[in-house]
C-alpha atoms as a PDB file:
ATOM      1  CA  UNK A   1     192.654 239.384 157.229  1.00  0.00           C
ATOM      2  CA  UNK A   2     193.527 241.355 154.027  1.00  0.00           C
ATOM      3  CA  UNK A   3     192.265 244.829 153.650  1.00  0.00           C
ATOM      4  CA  UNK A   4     188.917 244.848 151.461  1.00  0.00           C
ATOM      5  CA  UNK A   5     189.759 245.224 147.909  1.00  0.00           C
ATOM      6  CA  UNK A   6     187.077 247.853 147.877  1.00  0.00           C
ATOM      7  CA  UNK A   7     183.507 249.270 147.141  1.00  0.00           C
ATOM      8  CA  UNK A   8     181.502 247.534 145.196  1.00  0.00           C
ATOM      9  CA  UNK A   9     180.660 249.604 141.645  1.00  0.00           C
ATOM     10  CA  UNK A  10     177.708 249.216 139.828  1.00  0.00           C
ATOM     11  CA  UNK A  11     177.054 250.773 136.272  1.00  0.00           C
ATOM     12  CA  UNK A  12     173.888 253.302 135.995  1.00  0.00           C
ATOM     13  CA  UNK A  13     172.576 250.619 133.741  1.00  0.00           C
ATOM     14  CA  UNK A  14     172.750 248.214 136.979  1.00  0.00           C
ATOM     15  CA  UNK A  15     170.141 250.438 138.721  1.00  0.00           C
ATOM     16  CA  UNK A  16     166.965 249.247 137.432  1.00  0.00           C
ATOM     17  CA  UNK A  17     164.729 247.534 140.037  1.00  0.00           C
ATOM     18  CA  UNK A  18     166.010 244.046 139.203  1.00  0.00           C
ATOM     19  CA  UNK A  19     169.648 244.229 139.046  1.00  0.00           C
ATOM     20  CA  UNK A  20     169.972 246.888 141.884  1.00  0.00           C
ATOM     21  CA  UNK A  21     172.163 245.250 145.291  1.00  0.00           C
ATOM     22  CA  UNK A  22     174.326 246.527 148.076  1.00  0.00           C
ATOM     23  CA  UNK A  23     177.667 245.151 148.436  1.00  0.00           C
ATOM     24  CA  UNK A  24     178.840 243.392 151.409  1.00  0.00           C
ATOM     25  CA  UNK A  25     181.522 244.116 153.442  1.00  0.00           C
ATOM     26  CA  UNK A  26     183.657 243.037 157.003  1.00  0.00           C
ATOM     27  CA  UNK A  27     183.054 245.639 159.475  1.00  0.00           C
ATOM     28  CA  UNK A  28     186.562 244.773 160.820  1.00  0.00           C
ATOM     29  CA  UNK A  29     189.885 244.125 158.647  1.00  0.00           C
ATOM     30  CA  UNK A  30     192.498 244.427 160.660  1.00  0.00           C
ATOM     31  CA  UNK A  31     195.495 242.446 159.043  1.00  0.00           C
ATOM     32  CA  UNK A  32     195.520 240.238 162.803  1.00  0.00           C
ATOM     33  CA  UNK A  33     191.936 238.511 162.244  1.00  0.00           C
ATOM     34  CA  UNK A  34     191.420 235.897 160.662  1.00  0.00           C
ATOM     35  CA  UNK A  35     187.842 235.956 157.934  1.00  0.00           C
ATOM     36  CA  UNK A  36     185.903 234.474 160.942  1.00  0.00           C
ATOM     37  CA  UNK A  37     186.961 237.250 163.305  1.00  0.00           C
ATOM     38  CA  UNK A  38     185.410 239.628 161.655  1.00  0.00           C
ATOM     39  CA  UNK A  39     181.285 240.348 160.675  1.00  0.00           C
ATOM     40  CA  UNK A  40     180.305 240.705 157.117  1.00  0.00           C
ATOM     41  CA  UNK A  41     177.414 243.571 157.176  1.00  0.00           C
ATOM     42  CA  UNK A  42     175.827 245.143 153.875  1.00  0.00           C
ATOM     43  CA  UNK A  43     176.830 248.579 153.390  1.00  0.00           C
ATOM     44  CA  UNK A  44     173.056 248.992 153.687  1.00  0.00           C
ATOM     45  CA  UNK A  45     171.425 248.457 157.226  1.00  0.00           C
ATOM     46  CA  UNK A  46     167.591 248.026 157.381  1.00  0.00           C
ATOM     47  CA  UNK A  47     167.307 250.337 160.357  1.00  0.00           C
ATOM     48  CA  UNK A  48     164.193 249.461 162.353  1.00  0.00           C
ATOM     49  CA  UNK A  49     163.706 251.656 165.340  1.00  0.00           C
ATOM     50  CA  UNK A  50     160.272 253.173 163.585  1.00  0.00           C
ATOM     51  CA  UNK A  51     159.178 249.371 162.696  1.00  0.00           C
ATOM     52  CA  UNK A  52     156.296 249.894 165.117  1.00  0.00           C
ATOM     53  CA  UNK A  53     154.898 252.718 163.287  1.00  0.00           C
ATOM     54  CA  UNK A  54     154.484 251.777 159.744  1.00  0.00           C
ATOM     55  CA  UNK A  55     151.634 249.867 160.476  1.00  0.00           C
ATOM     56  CA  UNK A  56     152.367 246.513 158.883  1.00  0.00           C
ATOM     57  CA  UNK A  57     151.023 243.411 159.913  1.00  0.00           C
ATOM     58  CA  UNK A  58     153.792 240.574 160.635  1.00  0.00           C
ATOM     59  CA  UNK A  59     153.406 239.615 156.806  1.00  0.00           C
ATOM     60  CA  UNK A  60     153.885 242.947 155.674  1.00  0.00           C
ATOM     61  CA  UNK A  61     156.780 242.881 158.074  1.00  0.00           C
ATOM     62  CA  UNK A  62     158.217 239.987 156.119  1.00  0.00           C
ATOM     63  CA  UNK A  63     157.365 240.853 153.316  1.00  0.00           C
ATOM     64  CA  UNK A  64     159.520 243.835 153.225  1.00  0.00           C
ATOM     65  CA  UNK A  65     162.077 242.155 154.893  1.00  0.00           C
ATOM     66  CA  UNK A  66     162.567 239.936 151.905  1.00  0.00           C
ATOM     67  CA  UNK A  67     162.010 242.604 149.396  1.00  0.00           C
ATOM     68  CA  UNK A  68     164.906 244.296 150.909  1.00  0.00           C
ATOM     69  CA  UNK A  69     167.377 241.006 151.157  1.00  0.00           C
ATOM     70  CA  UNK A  70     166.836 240.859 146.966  1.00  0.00           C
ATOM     71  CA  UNK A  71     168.109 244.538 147.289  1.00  0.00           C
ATOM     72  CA  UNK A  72     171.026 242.915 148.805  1.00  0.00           C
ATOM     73  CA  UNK A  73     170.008 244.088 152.409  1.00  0.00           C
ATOM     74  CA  UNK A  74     171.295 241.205 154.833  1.00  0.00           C
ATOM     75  CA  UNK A  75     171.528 243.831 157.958  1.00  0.00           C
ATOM     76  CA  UNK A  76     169.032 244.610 160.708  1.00  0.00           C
ATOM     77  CA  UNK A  77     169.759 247.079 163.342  1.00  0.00           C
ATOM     78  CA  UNK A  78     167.200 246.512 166.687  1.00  0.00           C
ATOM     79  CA  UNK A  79     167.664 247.884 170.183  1.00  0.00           C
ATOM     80  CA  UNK A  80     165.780 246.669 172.899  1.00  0.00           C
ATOM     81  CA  UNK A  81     164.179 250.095 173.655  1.00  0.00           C
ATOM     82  CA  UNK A  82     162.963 250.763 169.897  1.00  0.00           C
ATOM     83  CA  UNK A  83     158.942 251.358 169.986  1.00  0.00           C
ATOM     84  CA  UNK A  84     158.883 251.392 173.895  1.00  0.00           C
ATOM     85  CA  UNK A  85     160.347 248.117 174.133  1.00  0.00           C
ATOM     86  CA  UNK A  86     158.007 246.656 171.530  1.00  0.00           C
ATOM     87  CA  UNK A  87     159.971 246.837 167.964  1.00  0.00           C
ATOM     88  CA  UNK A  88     161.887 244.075 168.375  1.00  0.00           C
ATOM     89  CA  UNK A  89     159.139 241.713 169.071  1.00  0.00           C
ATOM     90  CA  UNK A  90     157.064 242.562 165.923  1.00  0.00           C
ATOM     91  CA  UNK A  91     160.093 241.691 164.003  1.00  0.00           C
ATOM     92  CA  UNK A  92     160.417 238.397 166.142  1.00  0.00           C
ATOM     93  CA  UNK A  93     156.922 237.782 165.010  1.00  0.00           C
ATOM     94  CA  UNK A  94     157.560 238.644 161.065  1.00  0.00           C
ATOM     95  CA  UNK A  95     160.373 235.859 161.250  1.00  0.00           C
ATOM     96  CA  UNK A  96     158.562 233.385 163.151  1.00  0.00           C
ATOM     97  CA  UNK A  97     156.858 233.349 159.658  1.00  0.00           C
ATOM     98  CA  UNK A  98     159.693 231.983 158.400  1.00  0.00           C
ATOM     99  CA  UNK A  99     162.466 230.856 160.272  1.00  0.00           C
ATOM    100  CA  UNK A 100     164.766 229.955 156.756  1.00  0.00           C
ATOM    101  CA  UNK A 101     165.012 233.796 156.931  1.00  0.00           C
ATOM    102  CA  UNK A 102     167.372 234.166 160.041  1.00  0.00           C
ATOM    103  CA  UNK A 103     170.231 231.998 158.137  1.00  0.00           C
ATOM    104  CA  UNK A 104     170.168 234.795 155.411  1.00  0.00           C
ATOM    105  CA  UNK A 105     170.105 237.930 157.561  1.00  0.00           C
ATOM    106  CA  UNK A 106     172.610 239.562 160.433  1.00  0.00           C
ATOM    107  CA  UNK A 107     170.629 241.085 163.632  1.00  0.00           C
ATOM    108  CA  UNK A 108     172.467 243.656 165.330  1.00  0.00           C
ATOM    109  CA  UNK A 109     170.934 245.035 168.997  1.00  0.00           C
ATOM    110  CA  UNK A 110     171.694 247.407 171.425  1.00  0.00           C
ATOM    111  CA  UNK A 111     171.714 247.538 175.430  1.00  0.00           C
ATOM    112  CA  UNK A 112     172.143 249.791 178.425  1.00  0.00           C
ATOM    113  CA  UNK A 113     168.967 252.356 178.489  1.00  0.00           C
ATOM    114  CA  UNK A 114     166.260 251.731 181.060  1.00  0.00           C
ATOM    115  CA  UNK A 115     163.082 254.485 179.559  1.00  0.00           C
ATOM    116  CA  UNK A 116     160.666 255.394 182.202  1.00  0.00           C
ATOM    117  CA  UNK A 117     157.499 253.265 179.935  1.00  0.00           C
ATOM    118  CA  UNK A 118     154.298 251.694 181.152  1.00  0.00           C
ATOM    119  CA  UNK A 119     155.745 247.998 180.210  1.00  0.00           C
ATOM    120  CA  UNK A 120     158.487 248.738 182.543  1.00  0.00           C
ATOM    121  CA  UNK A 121     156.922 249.594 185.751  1.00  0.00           C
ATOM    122  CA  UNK A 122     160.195 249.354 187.879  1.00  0.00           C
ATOM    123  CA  UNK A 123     161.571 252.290 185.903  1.00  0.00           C
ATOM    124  CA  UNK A 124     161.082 255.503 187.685  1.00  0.00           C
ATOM    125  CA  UNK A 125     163.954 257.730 186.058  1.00  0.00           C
ATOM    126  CA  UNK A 126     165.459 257.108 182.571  1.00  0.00           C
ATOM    127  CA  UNK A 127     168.689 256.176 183.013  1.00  0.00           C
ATOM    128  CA  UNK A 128     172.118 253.858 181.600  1.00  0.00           C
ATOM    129  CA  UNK A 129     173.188 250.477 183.156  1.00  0.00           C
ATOM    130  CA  UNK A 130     175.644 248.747 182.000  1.00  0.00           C
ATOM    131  CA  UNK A 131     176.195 246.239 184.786  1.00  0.00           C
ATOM    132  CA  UNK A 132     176.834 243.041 183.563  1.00  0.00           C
ATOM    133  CA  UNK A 133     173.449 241.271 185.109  1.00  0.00           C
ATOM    134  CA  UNK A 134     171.357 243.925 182.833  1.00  0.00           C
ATOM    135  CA  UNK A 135     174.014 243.307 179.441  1.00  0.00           C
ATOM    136  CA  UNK A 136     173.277 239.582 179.542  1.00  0.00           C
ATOM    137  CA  UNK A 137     169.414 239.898 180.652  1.00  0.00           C
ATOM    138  CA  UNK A 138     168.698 242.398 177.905  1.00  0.00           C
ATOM    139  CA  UNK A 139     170.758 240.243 175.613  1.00  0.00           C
ATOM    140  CA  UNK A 140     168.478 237.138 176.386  1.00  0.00           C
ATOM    141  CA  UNK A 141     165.115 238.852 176.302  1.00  0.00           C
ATOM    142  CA  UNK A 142     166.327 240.577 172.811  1.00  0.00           C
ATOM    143  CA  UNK A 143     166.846 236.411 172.016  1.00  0.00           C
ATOM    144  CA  UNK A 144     163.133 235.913 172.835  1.00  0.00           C
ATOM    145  CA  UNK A 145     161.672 238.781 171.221  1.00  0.00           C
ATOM    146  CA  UNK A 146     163.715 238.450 168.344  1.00  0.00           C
ATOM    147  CA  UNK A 147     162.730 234.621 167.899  1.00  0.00           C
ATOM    148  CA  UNK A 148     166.436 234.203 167.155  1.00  0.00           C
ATOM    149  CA  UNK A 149     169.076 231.931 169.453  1.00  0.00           C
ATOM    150  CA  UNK A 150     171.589 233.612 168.672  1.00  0.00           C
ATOM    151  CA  UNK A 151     172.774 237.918 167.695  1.00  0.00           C
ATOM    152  CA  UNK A 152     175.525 238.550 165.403  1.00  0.00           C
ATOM    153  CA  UNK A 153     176.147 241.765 166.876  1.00  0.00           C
ATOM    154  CA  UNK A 154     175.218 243.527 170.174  1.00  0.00           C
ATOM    155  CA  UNK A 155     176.573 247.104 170.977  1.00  0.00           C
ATOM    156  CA  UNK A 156     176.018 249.102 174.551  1.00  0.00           C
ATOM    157  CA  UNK A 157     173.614 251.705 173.183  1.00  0.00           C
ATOM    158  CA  UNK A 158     175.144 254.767 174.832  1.00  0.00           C
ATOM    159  CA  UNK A 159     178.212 255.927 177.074  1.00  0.00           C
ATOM    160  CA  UNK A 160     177.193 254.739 180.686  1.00  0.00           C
ATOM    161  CA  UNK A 161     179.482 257.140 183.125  1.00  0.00           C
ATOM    162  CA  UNK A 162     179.011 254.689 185.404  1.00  0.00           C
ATOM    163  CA  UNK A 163     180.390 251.871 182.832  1.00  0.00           C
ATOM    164  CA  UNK A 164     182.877 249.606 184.763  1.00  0.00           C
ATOM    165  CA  UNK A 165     184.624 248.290 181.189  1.00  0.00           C
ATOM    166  CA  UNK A 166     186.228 244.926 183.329  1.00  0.00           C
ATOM    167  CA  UNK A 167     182.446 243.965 184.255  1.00  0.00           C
ATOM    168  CA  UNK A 168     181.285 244.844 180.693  1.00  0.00           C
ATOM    169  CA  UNK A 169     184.286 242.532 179.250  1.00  0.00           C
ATOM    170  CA  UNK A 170     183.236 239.489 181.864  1.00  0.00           C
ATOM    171  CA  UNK A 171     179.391 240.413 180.237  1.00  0.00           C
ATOM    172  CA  UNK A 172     180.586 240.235 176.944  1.00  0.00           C
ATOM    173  CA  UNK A 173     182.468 236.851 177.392  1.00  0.00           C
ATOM    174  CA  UNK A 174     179.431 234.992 178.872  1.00  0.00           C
ATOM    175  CA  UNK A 175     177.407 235.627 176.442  1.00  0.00           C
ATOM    176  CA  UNK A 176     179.975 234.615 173.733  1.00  0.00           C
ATOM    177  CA  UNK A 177     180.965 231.622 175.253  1.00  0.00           C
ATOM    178  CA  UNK A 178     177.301 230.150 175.625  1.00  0.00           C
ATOM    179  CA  UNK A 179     177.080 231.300 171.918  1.00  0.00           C
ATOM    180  CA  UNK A 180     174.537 233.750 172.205  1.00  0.00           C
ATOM    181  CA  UNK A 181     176.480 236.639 170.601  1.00  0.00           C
ATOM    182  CA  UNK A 182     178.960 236.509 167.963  1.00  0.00           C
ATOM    183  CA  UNK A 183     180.594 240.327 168.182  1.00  0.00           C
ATOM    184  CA  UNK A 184     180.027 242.998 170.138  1.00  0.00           C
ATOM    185  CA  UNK A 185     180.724 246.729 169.703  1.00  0.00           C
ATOM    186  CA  UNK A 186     179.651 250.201 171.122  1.00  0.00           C
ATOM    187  CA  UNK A 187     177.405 253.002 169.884  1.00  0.00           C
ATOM    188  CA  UNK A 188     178.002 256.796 170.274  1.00  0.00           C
ATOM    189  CA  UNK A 189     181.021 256.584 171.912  1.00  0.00           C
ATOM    190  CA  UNK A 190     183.885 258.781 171.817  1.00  0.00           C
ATOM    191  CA  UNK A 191     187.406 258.029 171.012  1.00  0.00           C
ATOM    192  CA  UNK A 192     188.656 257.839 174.360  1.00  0.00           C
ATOM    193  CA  UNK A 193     185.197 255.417 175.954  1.00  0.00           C
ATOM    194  CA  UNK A 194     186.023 253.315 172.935  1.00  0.00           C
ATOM    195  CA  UNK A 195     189.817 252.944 173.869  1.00  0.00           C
ATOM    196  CA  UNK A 196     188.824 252.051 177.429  1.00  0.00           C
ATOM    197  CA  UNK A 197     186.325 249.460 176.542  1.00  0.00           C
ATOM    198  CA  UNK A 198     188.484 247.774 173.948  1.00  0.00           C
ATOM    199  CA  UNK A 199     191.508 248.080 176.321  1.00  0.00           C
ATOM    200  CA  UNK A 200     189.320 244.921 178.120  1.00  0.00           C
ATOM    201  CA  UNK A 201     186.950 243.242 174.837  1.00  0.00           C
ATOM    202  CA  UNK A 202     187.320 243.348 171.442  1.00  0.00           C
ATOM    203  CA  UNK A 203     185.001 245.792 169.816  1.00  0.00           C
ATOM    204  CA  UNK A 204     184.331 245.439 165.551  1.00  0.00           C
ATOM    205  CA  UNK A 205     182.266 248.824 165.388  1.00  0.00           C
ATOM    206  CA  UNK A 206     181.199 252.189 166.732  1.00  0.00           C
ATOM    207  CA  UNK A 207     177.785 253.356 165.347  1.00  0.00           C
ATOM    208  CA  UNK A 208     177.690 256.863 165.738  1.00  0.00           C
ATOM    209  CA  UNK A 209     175.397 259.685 164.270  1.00  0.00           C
ATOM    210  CA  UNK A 210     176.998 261.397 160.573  1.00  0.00           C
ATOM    211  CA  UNK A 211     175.581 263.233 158.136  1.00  0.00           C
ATOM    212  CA  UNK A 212     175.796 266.379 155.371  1.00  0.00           C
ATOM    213  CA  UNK A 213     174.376 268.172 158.248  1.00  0.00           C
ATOM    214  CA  UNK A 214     176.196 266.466 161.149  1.00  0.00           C
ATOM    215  CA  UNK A 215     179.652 266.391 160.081  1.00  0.00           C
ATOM    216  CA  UNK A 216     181.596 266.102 163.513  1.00  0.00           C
ATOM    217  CA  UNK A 217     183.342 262.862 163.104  1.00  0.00           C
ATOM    218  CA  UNK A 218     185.030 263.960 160.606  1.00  0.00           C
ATOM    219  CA  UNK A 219     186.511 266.046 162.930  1.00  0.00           C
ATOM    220  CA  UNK A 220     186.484 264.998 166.556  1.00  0.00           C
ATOM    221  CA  UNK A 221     188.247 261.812 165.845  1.00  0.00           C
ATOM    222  CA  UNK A 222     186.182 259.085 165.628  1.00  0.00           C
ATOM    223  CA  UNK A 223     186.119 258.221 161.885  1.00  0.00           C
ATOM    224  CA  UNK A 224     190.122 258.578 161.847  1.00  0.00           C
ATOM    225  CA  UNK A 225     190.407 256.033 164.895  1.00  0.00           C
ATOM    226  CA  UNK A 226     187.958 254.001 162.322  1.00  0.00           C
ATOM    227  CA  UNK A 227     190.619 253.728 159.865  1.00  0.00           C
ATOM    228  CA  UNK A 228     193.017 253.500 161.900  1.00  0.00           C
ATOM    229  CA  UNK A 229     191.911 250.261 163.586  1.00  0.00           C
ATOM    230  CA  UNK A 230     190.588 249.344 160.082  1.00  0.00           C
ATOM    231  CA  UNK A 231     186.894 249.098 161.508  1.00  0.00           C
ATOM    232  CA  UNK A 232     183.822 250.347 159.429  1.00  0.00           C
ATOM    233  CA  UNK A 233     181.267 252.669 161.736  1.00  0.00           C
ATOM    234  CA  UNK A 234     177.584 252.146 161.443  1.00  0.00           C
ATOM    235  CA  UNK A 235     176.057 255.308 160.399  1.00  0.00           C
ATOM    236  CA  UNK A 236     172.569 256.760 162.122  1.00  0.00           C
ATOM    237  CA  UNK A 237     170.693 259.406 161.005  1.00  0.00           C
ATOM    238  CA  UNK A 238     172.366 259.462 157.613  1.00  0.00           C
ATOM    239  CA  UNK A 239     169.482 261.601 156.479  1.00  0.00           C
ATOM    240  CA  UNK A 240     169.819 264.115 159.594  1.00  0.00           C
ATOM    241  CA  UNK A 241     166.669 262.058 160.755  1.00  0.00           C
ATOM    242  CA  UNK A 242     164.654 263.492 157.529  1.00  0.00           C
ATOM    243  CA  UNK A 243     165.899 267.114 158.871  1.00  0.00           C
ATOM    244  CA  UNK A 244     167.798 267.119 155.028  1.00  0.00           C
ATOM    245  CA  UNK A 245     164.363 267.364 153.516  1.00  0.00           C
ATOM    246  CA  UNK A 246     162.791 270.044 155.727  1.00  0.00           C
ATOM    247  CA  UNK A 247     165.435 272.268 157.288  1.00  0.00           C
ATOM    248  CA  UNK A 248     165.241 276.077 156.675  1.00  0.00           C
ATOM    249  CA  UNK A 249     168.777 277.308 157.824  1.00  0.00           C
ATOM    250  CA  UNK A 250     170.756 279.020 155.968  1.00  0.00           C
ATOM    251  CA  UNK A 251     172.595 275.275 156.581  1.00  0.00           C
ATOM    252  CA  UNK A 252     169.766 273.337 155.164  1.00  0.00           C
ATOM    253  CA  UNK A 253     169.168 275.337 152.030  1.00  0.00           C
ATOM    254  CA  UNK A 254     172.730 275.491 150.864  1.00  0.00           C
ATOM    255  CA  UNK A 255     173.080 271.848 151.580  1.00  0.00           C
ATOM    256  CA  UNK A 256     169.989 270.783 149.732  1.00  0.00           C
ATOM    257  CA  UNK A 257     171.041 273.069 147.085  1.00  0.00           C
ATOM    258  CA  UNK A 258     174.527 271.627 146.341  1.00  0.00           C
ATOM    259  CA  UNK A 259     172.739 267.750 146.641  1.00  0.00           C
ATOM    260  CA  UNK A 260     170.013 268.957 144.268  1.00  0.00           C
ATOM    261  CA  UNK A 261     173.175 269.868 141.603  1.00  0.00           C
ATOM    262  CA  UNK A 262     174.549 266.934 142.303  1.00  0.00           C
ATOM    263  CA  UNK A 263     171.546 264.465 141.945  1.00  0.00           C
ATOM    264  CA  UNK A 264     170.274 266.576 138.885  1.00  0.00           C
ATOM    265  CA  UNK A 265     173.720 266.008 137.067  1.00  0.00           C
ATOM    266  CA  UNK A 266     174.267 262.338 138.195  1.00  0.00           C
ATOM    267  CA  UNK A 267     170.197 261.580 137.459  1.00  0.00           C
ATOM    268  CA  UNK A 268     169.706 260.347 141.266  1.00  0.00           C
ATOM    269  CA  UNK A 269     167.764 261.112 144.310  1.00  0.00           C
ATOM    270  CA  UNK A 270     169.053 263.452 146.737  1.00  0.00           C
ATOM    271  CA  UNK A 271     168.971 260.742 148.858  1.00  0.00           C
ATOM    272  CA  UNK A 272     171.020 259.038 147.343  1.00  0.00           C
ATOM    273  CA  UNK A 273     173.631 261.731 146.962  1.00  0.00           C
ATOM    274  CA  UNK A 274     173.568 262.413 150.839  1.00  0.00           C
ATOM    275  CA  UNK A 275     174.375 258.654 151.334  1.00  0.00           C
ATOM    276  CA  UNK A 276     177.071 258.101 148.815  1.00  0.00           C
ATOM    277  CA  UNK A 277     178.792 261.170 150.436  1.00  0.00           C
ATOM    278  CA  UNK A 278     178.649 259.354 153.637  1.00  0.00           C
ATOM    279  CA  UNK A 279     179.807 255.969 152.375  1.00  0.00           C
ATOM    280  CA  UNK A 280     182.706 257.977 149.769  1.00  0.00           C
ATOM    281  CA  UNK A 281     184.565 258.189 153.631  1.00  0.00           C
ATOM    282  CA  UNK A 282     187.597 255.848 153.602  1.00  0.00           C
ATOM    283  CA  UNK A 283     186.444 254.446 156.849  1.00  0.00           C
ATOM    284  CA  UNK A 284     184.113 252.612 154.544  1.00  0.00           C
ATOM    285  CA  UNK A 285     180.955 253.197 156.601  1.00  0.00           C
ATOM    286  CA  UNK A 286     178.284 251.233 156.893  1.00  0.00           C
ATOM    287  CA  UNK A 287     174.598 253.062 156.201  1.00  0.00           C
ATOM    288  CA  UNK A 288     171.223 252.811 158.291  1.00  0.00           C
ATOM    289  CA  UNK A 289     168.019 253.403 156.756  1.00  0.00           C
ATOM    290  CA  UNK A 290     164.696 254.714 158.647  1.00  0.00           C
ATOM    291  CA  UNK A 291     162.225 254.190 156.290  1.00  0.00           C
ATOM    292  CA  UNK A 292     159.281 251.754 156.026  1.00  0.00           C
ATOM    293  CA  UNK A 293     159.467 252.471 152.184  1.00  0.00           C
ATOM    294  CA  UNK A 294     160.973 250.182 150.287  1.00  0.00           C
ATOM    295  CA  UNK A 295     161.783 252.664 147.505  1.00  0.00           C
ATOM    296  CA  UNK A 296     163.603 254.619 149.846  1.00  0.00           C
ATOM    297  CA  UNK A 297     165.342 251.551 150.741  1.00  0.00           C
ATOM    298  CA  UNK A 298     166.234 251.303 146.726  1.00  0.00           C
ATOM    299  CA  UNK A 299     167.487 254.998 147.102  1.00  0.00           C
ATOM    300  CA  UNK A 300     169.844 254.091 149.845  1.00  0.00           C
ATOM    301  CA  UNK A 301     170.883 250.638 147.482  1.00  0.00           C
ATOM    302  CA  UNK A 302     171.625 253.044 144.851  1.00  0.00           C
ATOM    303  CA  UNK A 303     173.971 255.109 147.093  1.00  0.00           C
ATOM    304  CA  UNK A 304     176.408 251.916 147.023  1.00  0.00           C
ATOM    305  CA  UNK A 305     177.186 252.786 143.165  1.00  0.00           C
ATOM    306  CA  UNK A 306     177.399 256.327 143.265  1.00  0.00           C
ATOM    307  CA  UNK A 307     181.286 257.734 143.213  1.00  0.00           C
ATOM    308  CA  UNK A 308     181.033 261.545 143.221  1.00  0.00           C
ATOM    309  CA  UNK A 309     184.116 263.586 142.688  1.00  0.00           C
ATOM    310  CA  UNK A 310     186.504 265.124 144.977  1.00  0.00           C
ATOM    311  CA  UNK A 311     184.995 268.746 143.605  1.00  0.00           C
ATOM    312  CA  UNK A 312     181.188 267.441 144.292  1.00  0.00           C
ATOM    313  CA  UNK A 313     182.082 265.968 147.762  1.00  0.00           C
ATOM    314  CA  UNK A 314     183.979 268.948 148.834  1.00  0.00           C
ATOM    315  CA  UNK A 315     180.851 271.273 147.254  1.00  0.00           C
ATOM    316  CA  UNK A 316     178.615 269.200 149.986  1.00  0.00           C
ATOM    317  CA  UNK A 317     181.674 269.943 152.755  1.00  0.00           C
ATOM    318  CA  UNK A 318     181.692 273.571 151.996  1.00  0.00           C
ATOM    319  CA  UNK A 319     177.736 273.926 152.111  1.00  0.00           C
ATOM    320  CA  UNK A 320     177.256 272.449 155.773  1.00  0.00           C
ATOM    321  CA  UNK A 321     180.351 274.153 157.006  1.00  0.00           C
ATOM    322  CA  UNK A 322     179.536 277.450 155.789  1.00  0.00           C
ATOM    323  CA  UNK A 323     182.525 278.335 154.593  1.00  0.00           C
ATOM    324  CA  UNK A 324     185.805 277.516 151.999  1.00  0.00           C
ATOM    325  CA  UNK A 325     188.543 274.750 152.953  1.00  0.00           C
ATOM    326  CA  UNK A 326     191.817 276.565 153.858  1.00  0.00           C
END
């Protein structure tokens, strides 16, 4: 499939609450695939590991849903250990609502951590399996809870040191041949548990952890083996897990500084600066968001039509790294 012709641009006249939407993107363009190889995400993800703490009934839970597909929003990122095992089933119920809703959206999951919790009483040390009997039952439970029949996306949450990648692979191809999952992929891997893996499967994306204050994967490899197997990571904690707000470092004040500049001369949030650095990557990430606040959510939206300069990204660079490019 042909490269993507690019990001989509919006004018700062397009950012009122009506005409404000993400673009939409395939997480995976390699020139090989075919259009149906690949998943289209939003640049956005509605990130929903906290969904158990904002306190919203399972109409609220809709409702916000929906308020964040007219945003453009068509993403959901789940695991099946968000809110001790109990997230994913209070979005089930918010889409039991309305089952029309499912054709509109992509559900992404995650699999392979066992926490010590009171709903899982055989669980007496936290630990990884990725053995292919846990893959597909976690897989099928996520189906129930989710009241889906189907995930467009399921990643192995975290490196298992134990992970066997040719029982993983025979996982994977079960539960793509009975139709349950459409892609899988792999989250905080590292280049080399990424290679292995997709020696055996094909894998569309790595979500990893990035930020202004987390800036190793710019480094350590993972964003260039991104590009260079023309696959778009999913980005966590693309606020530093609210850390960009509160942090008292000499690291956290000179970031916020140079984002306040930035935001002040571009009219935006500092939110939305800290995202649209993140998405500015030519890996052409894709962006999680955390909060039960729908104008957050719009923040993150607005990201998607923010370009900043080479001089403003490299003044957000130079702030986290504490010191001058060569």
């Amino acid at each position: 499939m042909p490269a993507c012709s690019g990001i989509m641009r919006f004018s700062h006249d397009d950012l009122s609450e009506s005409n404000m939407q993400t673009s939409r993107l395939p997480v995976s363009r390699a020139s090989s695939k075919s259009p149906l190889d690949s998943p289209v995400f939003s640049r956005i993800v509605l990130g929903l590991w906290r969904l158990g703490s904002w306190n919203m009934s399972a109409q609220q839970r809709l409702a916000f849903l929906e308020q964040s597909l007219e945003l453009g929003i068509t993403t959901t990122d789940h695991a099946d250990i968000y809110g001790d095992y109990q997230a994913e089933a209070l979005f089930g119920e918010a889409l039991a609502l309305k089952p029309s809703v499912r054709s509109q959206i992509e559900i992404v999951s995650k699999c392979g951590i066992k926490l010590v919790s009171p709903g899982r009483p055989a669980h007496t040390v936290q630990h990884y399996d990725t053995s292919r009997a846990h893959i597909i039952a976690s897989a099928e439970k996520s189906l129930q809870n989710l009241h889906t029949d189907y995930l467009d996306l399921l990643l192995i949450h975290r490196p298992d040191p134990l992970m066997d990648a040719d029982e993983i692979a025979e996982a994977f191809t079960s539960l793509q041949q009975s139709g349950k999952v459409k892609h899988f992929g792999v989250s905080n891997f590292t280049t080399s548990q990424f290679d292995l893996l997709a020696s055996r499967f094909p894998l569309v994306t790595n979500q990893i952890e990035f930020s202004v204050l987390h800036m190793a994967p710019l480094d350590d490899g993972t964003l260039d083996q991104c590009q260079r197997l023309s696959l778009s990571p999913m980005i966590w904690s693309a606020l530093a897990g609210g850390r960009l707000f509160s942090d008292d470092t000499e690291q956290g004040l000179r970031v916020r500084a140079a984002l306040e500049k930035i935001a002040a001369d571009l009219g935006v949030s500092i939110s939305t600066v800290a995202i649209a650095w993140i998405l500015q990557h030519p890996s052409r990430p894709l962006a999680l968001t955390g909060s039960g606040r729908i104008e957050a959510v719009r923040e993150a939206v607005a990201a998607t039509a923010v370009t900043l300069t080479r001089e403003q990204w490299f003044s957000v660079w130079i702030a986290s790294a504490g010191r001058n490019v060569a």
